[in-house]
Protein backbone atom coordinates (compact mmCIF):
# COMPACT_ATOMS: atom_id res chain seq x y z
CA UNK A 1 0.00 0.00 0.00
CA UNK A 2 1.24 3.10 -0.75
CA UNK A 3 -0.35 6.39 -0.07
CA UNK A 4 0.54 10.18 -0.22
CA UNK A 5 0.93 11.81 3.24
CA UNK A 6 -1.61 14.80 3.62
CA UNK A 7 0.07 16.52 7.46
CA UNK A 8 -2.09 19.87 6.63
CA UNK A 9 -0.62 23.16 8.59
CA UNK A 10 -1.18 22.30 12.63
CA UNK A 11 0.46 18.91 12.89
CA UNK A 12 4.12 20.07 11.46
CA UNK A 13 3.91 22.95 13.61
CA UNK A 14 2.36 21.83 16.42
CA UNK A 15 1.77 18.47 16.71
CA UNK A 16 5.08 16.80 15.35
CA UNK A 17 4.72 13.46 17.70
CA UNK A 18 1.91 13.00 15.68
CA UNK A 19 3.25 12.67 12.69
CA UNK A 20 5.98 10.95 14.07
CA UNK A 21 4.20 8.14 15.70
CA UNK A 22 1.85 8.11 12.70
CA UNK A 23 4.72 7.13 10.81
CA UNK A 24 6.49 4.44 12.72
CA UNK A 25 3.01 2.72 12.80
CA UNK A 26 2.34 3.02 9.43
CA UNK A 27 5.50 1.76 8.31
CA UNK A 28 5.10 -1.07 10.82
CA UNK A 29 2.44 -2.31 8.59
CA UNK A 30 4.00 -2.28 5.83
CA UNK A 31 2.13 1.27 4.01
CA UNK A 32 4.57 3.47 2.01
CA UNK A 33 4.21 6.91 2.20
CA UNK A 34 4.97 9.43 -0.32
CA UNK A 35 5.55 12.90 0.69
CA UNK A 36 4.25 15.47 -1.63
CA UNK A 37 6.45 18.56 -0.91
CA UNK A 38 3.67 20.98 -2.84
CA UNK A 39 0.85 20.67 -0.78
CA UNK A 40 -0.68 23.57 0.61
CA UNK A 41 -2.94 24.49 3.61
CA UNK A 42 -6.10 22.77 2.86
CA UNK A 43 -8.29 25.48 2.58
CA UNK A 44 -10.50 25.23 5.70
CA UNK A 45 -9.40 28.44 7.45
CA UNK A 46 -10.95 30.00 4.21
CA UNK A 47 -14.51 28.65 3.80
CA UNK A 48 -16.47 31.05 5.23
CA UNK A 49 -14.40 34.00 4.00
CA UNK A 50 -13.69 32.78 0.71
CA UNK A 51 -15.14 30.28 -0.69
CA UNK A 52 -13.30 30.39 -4.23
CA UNK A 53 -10.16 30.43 -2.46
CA UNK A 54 -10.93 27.41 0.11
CA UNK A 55 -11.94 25.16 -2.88
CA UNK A 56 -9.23 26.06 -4.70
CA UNK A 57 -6.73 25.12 -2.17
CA UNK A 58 -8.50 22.09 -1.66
CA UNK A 59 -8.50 20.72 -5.15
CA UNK A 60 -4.94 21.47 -5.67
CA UNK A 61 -3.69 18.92 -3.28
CA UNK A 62 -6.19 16.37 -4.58
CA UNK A 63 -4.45 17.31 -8.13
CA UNK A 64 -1.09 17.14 -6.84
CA UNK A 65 -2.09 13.34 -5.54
CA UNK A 66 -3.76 12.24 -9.01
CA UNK A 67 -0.95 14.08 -10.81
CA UNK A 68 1.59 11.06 -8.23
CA UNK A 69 -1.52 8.49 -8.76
CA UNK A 70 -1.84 8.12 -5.03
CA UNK A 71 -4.81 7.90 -2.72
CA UNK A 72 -4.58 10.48 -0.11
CA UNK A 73 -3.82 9.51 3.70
CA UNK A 74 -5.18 12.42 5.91
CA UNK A 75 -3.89 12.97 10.01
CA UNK A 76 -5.53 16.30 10.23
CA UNK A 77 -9.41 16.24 10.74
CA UNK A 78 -9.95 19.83 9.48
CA UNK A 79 -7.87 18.75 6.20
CA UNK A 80 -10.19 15.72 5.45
CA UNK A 81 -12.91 17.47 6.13
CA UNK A 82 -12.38 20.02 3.27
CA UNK A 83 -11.04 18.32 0.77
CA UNK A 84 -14.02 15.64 1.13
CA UNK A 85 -16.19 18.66 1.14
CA UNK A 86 -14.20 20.18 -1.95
CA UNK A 87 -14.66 16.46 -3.95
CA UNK A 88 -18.51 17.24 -3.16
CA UNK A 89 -18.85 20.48 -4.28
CA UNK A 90 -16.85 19.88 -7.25
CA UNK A 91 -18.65 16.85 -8.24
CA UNK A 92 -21.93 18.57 -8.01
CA UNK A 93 -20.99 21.88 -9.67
CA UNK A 94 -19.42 21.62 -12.95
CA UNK A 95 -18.82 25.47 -13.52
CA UNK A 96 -17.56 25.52 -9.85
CA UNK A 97 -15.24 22.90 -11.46
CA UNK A 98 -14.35 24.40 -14.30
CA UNK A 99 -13.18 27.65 -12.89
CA UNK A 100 -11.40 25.93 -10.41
CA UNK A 101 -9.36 23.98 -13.33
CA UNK A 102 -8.61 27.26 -15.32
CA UNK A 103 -6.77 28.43 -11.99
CA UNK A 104 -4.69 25.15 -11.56
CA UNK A 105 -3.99 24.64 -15.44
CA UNK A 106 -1.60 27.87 -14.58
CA UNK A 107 0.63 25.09 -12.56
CA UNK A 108 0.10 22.44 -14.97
CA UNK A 109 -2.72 20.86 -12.74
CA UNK A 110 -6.08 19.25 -13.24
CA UNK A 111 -8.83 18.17 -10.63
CA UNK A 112 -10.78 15.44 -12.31
C-alpha cells in the first residue's frame, strides 16, 4: 500500500509526535508513504471568508495526488474534512469545477 501523506498546517507545527508516531506505525504495517512537498494548507481556514479560495486550495492537493496516482492519507481532521467537502462540491458543480481547473492549469494541474 502506498499512499501520499496529507500533514495539513497544525500537525508540522504543532503536533510533530503525531506525525511521528503516525509514521512508525504506518511503516510497521507495511504502508509506504509518499511525501508530496507541494501541498498547501487545505483550505478550511478560508470557507467562510472565501469560498473560491478554500476550494481552490482544496482541489490542488487532490491534483497534486492524481498528478503522483496516489490515494490520499489524511492525520488532520480539518484537512479531510475540506477536501471531502471540496470532492462534493466539485462533483456537483461543474462550472464551480471548471473555474477551479482554469486556476490550476496555470501550474500544470487538473482536478478530475
Amino acid at each position: 500500500m502506498r499512499y501520499a501523506l496529507f500533514l495539513g498546517c497544525t500537525i508540522p507545527a504543532r503536533l510533530p509526535q503525531y506525525e511521528s508516531s503516525a509514521r512508525a506505525v504506518l511503516e510497521g504495517l507495511g504502508v509506504e508513504l509518499t511525501d508530496i512537498r507541494e501541498f498547501n494548507c487545505c483550505g478550511y481556514p478560508l470557507r467562510n471568508t472565501d469560498h473560491t479560495a478554500a476550494l481552490l486550495a482544496a482541489a490542488r492537493n487532490l491534483a497534486l495526488a492524481e498528478r503522483n496516482h496516489l490515494p490520499l492519507l489524511m492525520l488532520c481532521q480539518c484537512g479531510y474534512g475540506m477536501l471531502k467537502y471540496a470532492t462534493h462540491i466539485l462533483r456537483e458543480d461543474h462550472t464551480a469545477k471548471e473555474h477551479i481547473n482554469t486556476i490550476l492549469k496555470k501550474e500544470d494541474l487538473e482536478y478530475q
